[in-house]
C-alpha atoms as a PDB file:
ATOM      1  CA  UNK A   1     120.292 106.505 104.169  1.00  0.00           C
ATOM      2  CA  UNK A   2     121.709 103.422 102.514  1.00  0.00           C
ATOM      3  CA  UNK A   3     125.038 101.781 101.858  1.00  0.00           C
ATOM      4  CA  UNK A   4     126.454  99.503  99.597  1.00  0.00           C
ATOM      5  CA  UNK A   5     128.689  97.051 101.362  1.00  0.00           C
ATOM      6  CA  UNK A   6     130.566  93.413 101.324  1.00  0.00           C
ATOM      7  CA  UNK A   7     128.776  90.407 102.022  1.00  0.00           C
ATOM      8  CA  UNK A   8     131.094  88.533 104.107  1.00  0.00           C
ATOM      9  CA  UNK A   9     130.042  85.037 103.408  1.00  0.00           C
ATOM     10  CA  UNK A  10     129.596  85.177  99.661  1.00  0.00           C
ATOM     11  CA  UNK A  11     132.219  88.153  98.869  1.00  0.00           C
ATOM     12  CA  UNK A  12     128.905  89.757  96.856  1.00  0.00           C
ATOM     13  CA  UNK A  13     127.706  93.298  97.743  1.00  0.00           C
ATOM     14  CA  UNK A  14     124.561  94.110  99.370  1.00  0.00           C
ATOM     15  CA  UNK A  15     122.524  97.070 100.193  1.00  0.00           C
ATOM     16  CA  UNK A  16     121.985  97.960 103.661  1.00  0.00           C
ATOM     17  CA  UNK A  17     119.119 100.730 104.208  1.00  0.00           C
ATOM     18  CA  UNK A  18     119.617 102.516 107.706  1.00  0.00           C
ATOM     19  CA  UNK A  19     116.712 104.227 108.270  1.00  0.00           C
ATOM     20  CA  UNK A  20     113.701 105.715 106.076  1.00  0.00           C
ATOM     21  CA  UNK A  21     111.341 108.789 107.365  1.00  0.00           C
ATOM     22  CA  UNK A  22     108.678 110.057 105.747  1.00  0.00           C
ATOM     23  CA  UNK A  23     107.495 113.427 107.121  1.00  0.00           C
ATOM     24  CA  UNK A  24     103.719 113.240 108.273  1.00  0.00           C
ATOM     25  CA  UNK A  25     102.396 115.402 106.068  1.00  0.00           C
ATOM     26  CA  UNK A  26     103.083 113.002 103.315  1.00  0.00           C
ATOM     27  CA  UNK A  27     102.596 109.110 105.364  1.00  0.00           C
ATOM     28  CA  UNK A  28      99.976 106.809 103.357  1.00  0.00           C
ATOM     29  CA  UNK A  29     100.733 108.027 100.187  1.00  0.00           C
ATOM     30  CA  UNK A  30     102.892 105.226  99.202  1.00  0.00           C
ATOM     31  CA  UNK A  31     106.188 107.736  99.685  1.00  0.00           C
ATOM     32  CA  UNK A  32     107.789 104.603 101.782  1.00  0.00           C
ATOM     33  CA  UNK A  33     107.304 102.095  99.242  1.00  0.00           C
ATOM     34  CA  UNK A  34     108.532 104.294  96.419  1.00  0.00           C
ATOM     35  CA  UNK A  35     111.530 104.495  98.452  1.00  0.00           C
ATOM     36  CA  UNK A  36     112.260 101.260  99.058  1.00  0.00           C
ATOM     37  CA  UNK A  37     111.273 100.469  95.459  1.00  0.00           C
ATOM     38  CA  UNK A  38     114.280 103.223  93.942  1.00  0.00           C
ATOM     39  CA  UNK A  39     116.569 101.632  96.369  1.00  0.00           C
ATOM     40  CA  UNK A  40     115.749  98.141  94.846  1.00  0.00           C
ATOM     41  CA  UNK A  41     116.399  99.372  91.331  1.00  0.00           C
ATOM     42  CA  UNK A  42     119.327 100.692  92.430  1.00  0.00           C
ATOM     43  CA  UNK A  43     120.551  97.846  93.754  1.00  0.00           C
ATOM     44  CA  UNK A  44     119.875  95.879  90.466  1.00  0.00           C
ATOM     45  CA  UNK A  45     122.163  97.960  88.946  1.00  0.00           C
ATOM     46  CA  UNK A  46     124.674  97.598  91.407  1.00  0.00           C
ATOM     47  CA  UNK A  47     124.508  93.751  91.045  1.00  0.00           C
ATOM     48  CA  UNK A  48     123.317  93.918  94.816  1.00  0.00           C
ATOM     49  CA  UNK A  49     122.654  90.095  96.712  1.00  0.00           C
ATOM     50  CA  UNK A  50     119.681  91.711  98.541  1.00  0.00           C
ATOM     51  CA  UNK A  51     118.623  94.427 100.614  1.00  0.00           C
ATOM     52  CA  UNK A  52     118.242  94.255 104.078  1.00  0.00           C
ATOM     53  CA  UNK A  53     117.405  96.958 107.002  1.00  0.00           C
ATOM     54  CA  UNK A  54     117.045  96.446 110.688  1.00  0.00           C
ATOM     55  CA  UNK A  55     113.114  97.894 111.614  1.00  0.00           C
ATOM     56  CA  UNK A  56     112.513  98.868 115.507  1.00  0.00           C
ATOM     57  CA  UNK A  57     109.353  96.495 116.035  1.00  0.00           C
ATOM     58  CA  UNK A  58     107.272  98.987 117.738  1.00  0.00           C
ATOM     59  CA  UNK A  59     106.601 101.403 114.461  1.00  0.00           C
ATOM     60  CA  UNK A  60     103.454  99.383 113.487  1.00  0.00           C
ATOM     61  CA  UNK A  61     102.662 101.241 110.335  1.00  0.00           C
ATOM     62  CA  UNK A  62     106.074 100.385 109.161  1.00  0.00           C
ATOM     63  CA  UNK A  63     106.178  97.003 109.840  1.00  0.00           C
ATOM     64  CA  UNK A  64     103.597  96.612 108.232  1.00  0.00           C
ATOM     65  CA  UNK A  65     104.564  98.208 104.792  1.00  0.00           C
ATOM     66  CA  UNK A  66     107.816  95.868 105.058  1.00  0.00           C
ATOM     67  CA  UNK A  67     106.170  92.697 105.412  1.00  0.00           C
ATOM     68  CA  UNK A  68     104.676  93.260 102.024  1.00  0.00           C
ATOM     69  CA  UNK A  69     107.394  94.185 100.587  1.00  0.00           C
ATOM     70  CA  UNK A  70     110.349  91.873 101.766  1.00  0.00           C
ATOM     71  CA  UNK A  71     110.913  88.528 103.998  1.00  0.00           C
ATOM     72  CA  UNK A  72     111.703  88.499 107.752  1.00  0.00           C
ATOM     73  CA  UNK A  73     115.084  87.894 108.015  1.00  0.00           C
ATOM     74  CA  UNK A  74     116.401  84.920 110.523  1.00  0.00           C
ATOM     75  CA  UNK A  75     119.045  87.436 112.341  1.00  0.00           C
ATOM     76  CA  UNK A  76     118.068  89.408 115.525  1.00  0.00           C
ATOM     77  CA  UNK A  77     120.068  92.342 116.331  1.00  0.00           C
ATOM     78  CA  UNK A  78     122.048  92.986 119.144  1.00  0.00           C
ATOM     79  CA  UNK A  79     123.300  96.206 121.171  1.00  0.00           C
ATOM     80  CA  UNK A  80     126.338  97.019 123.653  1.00  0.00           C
ATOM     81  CA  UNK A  81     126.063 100.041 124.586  1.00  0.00           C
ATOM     82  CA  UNK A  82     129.456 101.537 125.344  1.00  0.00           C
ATOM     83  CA  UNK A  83     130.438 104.368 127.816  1.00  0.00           C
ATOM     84  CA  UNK A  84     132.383 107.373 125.548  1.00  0.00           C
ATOM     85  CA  UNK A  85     133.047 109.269 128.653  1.00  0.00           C
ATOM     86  CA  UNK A  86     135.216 105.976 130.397  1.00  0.00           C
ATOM     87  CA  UNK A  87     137.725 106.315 127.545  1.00  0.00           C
ATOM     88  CA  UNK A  88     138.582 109.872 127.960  1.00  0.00           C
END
């Protein structure tokens, strides 16, 4: 899942991937990097800045597909989680 949103500092648009799965059937077979490579092109054609995704550290085999793909970004990502039921 991706979306194509505002850059805030530079008023550019960027692509920001959510998530990518790869059933297990078909891991290895370069299926993520394929991916990641359409979603590049597509951004090139959208005039994106970059492309950026948030990775949860602990899926190894991921990791380390995106470090030879892109750079570490200098953000770390932070969560509140919030109580739906309080509001009701």
């Amino acid at each position: 899942m991706f979306f194509d949103l505002p850059e805030l500092i530079t008023g550019l648009r960027i692509g920001q991937m959510d998530d990518i799965y790869v059933h297990p059937d078909h891991r290895n077979k370069g299926v993520g990097r394929r991916m990641i490579e359409t979603l590049v092109s597509e951004g090139q054609n959208r005039g994106w800045l970059h492309l950026r995704w948030i990775v949860p550290g602990k899926n190894t085999p991921a990791v380390a597909l995106y470090e030879k793909l892109a750079e570490p970004d200098h953000r770390k990502s932070y969560v509140i989680p919030i109580d739906r039921v309080a509001g009701d």
